[in-house]
N, C-alpha and C. Protein backbone atom coordinates (compact mmCIF):
# COMPACT_ATOMS: atom_id res chain seq x y z
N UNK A 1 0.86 -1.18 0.00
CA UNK A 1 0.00 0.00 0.00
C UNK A 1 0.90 1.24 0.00
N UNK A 2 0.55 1.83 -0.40
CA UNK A 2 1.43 3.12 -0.82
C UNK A 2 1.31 4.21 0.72
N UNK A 3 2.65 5.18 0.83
CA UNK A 3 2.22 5.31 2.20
C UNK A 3 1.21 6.27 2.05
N UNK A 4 1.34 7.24 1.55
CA UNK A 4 0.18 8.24 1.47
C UNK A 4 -1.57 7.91 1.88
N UNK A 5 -1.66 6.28 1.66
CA UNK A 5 -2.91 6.17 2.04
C UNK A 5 -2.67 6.20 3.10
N UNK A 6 -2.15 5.54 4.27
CA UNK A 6 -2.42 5.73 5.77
C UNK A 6 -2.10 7.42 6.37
N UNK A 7 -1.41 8.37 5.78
CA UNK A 7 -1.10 9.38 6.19
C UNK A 7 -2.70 10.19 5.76
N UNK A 8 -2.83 9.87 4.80
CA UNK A 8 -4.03 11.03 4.65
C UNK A 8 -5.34 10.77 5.75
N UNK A 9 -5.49 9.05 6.18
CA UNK A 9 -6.31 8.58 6.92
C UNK A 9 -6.08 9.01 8.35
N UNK A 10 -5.07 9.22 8.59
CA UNK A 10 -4.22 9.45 9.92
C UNK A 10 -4.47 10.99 10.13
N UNK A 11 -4.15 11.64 8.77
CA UNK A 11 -4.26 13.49 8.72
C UNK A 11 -5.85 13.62 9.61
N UNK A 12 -6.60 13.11 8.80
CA UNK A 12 -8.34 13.53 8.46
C UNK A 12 -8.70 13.11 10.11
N UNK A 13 -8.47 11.75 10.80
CA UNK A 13 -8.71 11.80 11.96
C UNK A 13 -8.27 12.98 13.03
N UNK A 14 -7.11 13.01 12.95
CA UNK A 14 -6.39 13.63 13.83
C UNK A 14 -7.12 15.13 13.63
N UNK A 15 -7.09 15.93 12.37
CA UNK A 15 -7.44 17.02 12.19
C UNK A 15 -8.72 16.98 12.49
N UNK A 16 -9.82 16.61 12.10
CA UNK A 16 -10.85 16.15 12.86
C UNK A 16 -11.49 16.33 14.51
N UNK A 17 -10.58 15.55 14.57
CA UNK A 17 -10.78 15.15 16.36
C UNK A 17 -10.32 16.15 16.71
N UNK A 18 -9.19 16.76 16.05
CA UNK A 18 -8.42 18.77 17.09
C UNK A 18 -9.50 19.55 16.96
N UNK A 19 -9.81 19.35 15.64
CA UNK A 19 -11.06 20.89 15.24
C UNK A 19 -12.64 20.32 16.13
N UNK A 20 -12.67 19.31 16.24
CA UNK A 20 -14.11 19.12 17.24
C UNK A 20 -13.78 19.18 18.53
N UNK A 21 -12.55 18.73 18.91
CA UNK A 21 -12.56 19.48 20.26
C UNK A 21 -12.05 20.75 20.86
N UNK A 22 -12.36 21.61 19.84
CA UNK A 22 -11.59 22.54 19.86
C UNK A 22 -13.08 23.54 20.02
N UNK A 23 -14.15 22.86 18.94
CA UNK A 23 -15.76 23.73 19.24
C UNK A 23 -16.02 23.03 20.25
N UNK A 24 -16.22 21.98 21.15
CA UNK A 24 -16.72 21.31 21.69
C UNK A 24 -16.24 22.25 23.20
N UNK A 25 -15.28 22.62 23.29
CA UNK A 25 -14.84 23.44 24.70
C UNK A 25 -15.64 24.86 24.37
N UNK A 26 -15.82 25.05 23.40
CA UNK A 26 -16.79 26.60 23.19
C UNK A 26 -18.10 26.49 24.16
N UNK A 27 -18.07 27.65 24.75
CA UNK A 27 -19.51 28.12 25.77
C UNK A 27 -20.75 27.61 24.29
N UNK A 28 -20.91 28.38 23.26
CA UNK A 28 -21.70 28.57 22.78
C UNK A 28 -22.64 27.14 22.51
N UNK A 29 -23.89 26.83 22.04
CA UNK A 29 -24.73 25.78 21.84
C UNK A 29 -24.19 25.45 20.45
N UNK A 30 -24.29 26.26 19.41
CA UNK A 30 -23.96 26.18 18.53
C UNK A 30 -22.41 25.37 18.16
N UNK A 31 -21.66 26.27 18.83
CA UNK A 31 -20.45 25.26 18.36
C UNK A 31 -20.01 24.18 18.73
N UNK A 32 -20.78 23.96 20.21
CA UNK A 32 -20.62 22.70 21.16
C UNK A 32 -21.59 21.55 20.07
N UNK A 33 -22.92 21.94 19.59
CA UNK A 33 -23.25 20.78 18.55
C UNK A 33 -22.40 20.76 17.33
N UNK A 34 -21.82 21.76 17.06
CA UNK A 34 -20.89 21.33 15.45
C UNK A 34 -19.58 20.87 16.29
N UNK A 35 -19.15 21.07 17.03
CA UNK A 35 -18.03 20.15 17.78
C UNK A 35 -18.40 18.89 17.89
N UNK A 36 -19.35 18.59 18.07
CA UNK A 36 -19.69 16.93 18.76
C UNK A 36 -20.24 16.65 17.49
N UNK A 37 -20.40 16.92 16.52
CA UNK A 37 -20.76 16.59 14.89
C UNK A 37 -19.50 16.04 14.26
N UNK A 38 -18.41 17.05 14.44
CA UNK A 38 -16.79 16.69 14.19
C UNK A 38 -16.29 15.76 15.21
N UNK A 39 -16.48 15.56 16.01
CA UNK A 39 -15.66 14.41 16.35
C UNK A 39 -16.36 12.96 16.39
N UNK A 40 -17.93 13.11 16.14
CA UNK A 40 -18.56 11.99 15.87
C UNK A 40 -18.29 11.43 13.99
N UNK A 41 -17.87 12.33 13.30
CA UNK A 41 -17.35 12.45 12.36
C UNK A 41 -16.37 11.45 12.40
N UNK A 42 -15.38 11.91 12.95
CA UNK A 42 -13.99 11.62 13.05
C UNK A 42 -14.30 10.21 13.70
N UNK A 43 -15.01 9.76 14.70
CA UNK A 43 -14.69 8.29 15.08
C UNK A 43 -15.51 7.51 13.65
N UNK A 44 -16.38 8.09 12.86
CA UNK A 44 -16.93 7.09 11.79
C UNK A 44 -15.67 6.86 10.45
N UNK A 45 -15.02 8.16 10.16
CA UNK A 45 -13.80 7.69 9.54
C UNK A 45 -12.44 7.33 10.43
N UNK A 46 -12.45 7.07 11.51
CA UNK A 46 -11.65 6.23 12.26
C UNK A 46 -11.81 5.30 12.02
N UNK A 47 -13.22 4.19 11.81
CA UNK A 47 -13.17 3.15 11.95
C UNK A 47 -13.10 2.97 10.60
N UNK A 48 -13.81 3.42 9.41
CA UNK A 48 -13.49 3.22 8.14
C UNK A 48 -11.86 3.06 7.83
N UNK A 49 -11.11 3.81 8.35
CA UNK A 49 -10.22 3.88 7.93
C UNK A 49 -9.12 2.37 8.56
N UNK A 50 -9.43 2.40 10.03
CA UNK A 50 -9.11 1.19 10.08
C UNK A 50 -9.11 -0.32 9.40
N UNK A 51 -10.84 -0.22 8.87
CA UNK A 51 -11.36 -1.40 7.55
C UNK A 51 -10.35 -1.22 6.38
N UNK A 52 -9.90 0.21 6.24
CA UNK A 52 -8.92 -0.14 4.81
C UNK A 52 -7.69 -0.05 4.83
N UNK A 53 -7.53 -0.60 6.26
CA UNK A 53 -6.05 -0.33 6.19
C UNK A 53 -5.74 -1.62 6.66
N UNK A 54 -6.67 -2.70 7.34
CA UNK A 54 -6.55 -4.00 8.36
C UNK A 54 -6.80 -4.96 6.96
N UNK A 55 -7.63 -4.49 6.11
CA UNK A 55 -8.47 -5.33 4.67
C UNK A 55 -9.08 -6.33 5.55
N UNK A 56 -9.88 -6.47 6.59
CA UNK A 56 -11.15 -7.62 6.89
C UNK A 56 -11.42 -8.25 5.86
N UNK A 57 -11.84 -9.05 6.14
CA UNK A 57 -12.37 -10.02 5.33
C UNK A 57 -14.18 -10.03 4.92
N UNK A 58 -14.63 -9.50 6.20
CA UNK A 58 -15.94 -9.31 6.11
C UNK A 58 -15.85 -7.17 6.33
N UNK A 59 -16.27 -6.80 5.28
CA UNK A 59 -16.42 -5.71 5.50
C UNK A 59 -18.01 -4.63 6.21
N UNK A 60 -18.67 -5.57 6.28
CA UNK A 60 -19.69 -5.56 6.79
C UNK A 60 -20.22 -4.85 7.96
N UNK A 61 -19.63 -4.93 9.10
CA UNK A 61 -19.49 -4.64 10.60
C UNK A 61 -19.00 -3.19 10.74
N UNK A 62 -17.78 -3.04 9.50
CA UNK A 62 -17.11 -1.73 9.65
C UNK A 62 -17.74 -0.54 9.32
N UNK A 63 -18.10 -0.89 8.31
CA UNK A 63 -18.98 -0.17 7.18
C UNK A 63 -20.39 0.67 7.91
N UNK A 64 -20.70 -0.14 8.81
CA UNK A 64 -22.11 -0.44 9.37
C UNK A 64 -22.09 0.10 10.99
N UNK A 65 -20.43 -0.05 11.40
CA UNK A 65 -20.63 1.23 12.38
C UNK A 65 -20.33 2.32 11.85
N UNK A 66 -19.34 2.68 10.97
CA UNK A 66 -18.95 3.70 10.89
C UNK A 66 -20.08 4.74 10.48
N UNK A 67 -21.27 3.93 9.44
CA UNK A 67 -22.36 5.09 9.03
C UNK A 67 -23.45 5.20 9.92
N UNK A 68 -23.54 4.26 11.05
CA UNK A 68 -23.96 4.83 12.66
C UNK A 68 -23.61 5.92 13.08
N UNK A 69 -22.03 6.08 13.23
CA UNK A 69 -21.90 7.69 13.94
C UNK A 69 -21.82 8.55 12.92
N UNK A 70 -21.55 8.19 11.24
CA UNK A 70 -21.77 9.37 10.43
C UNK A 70 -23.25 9.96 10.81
N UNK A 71 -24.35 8.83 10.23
CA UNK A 71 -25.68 9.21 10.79
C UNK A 71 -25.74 10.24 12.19
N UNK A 72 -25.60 9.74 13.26
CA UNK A 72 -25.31 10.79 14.62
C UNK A 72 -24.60 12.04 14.50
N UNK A 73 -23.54 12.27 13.71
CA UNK A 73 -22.91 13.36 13.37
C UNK A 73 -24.21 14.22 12.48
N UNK A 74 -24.67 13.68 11.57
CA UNK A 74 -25.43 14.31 10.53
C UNK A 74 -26.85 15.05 11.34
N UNK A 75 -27.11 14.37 12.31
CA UNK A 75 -28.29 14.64 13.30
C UNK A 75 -27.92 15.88 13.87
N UNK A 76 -26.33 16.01 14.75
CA UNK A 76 -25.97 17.18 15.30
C UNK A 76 -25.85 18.12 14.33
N UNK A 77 -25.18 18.10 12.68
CA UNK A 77 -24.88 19.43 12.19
C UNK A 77 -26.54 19.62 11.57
N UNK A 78 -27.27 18.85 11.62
CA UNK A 78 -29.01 19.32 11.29
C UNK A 78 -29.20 20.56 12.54
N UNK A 79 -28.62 20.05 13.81
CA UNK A 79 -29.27 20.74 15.03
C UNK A 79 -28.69 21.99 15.02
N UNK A 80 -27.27 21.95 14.41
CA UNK A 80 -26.47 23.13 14.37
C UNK A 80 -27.18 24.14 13.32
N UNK A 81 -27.68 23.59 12.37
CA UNK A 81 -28.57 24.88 11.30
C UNK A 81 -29.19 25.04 11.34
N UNK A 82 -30.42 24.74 12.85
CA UNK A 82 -31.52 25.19 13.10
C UNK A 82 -31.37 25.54 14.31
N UNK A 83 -30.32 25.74 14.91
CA UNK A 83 -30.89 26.28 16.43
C UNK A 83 -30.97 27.54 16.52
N UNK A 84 -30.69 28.42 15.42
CA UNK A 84 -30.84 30.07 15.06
C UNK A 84 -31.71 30.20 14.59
N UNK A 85 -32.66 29.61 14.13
CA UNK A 85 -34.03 29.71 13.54
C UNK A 85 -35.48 30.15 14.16
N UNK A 86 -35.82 31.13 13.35
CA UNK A 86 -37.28 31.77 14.34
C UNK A 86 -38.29 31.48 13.30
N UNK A 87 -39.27 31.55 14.21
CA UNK A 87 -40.85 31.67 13.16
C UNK A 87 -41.24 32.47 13.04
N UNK A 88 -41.71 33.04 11.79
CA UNK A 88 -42.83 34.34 11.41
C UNK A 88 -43.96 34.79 11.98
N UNK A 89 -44.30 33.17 12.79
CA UNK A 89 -45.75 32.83 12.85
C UNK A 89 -46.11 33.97 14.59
């Protein structure tokens, strides 16, 4: 495997996980849910990245957590673009 694949996998976590805990210590609501969006992020390509770097045999399991916490991430940055939102009504 060429090294560049594990470095870029290695970059994206790491950078990841700094920049979400980096909103995640913010007072604000807002950045504390896009913080915990990024680092729920970051553990779903953690584990992906582990699947392509170990080559399992059954890829199944990996695949299948990792778009668990993508899903959970995707829930928080939903919460993050509506918690500034008012009604007309």
């Amino acid at each position: 495997m060429n090294l560049l694949v594990p470095l870029f996998f290695l970059h994206n976590v790491l950078a990841t996980a700094y920049l979400g805990s980096k909103f995640v210590s913010q007072n604000d609501k807002v950045f504390k849910s896009f913080g915990i969006a990024l680092l729920l992020d970051c553990v779903a390509f953690a584990i992906w990245s582990f699947a392509v770097l170990t080559k399992p045999a059954d890829l199944t399991m990996y695949v299948t957590l990792g778009v668990v916490f993508f899903i959970a991430a995707l829930v928080f940055l939903l919460n993050t673009g509506v918690q500034n939102l008012r009604s007309d009504s």
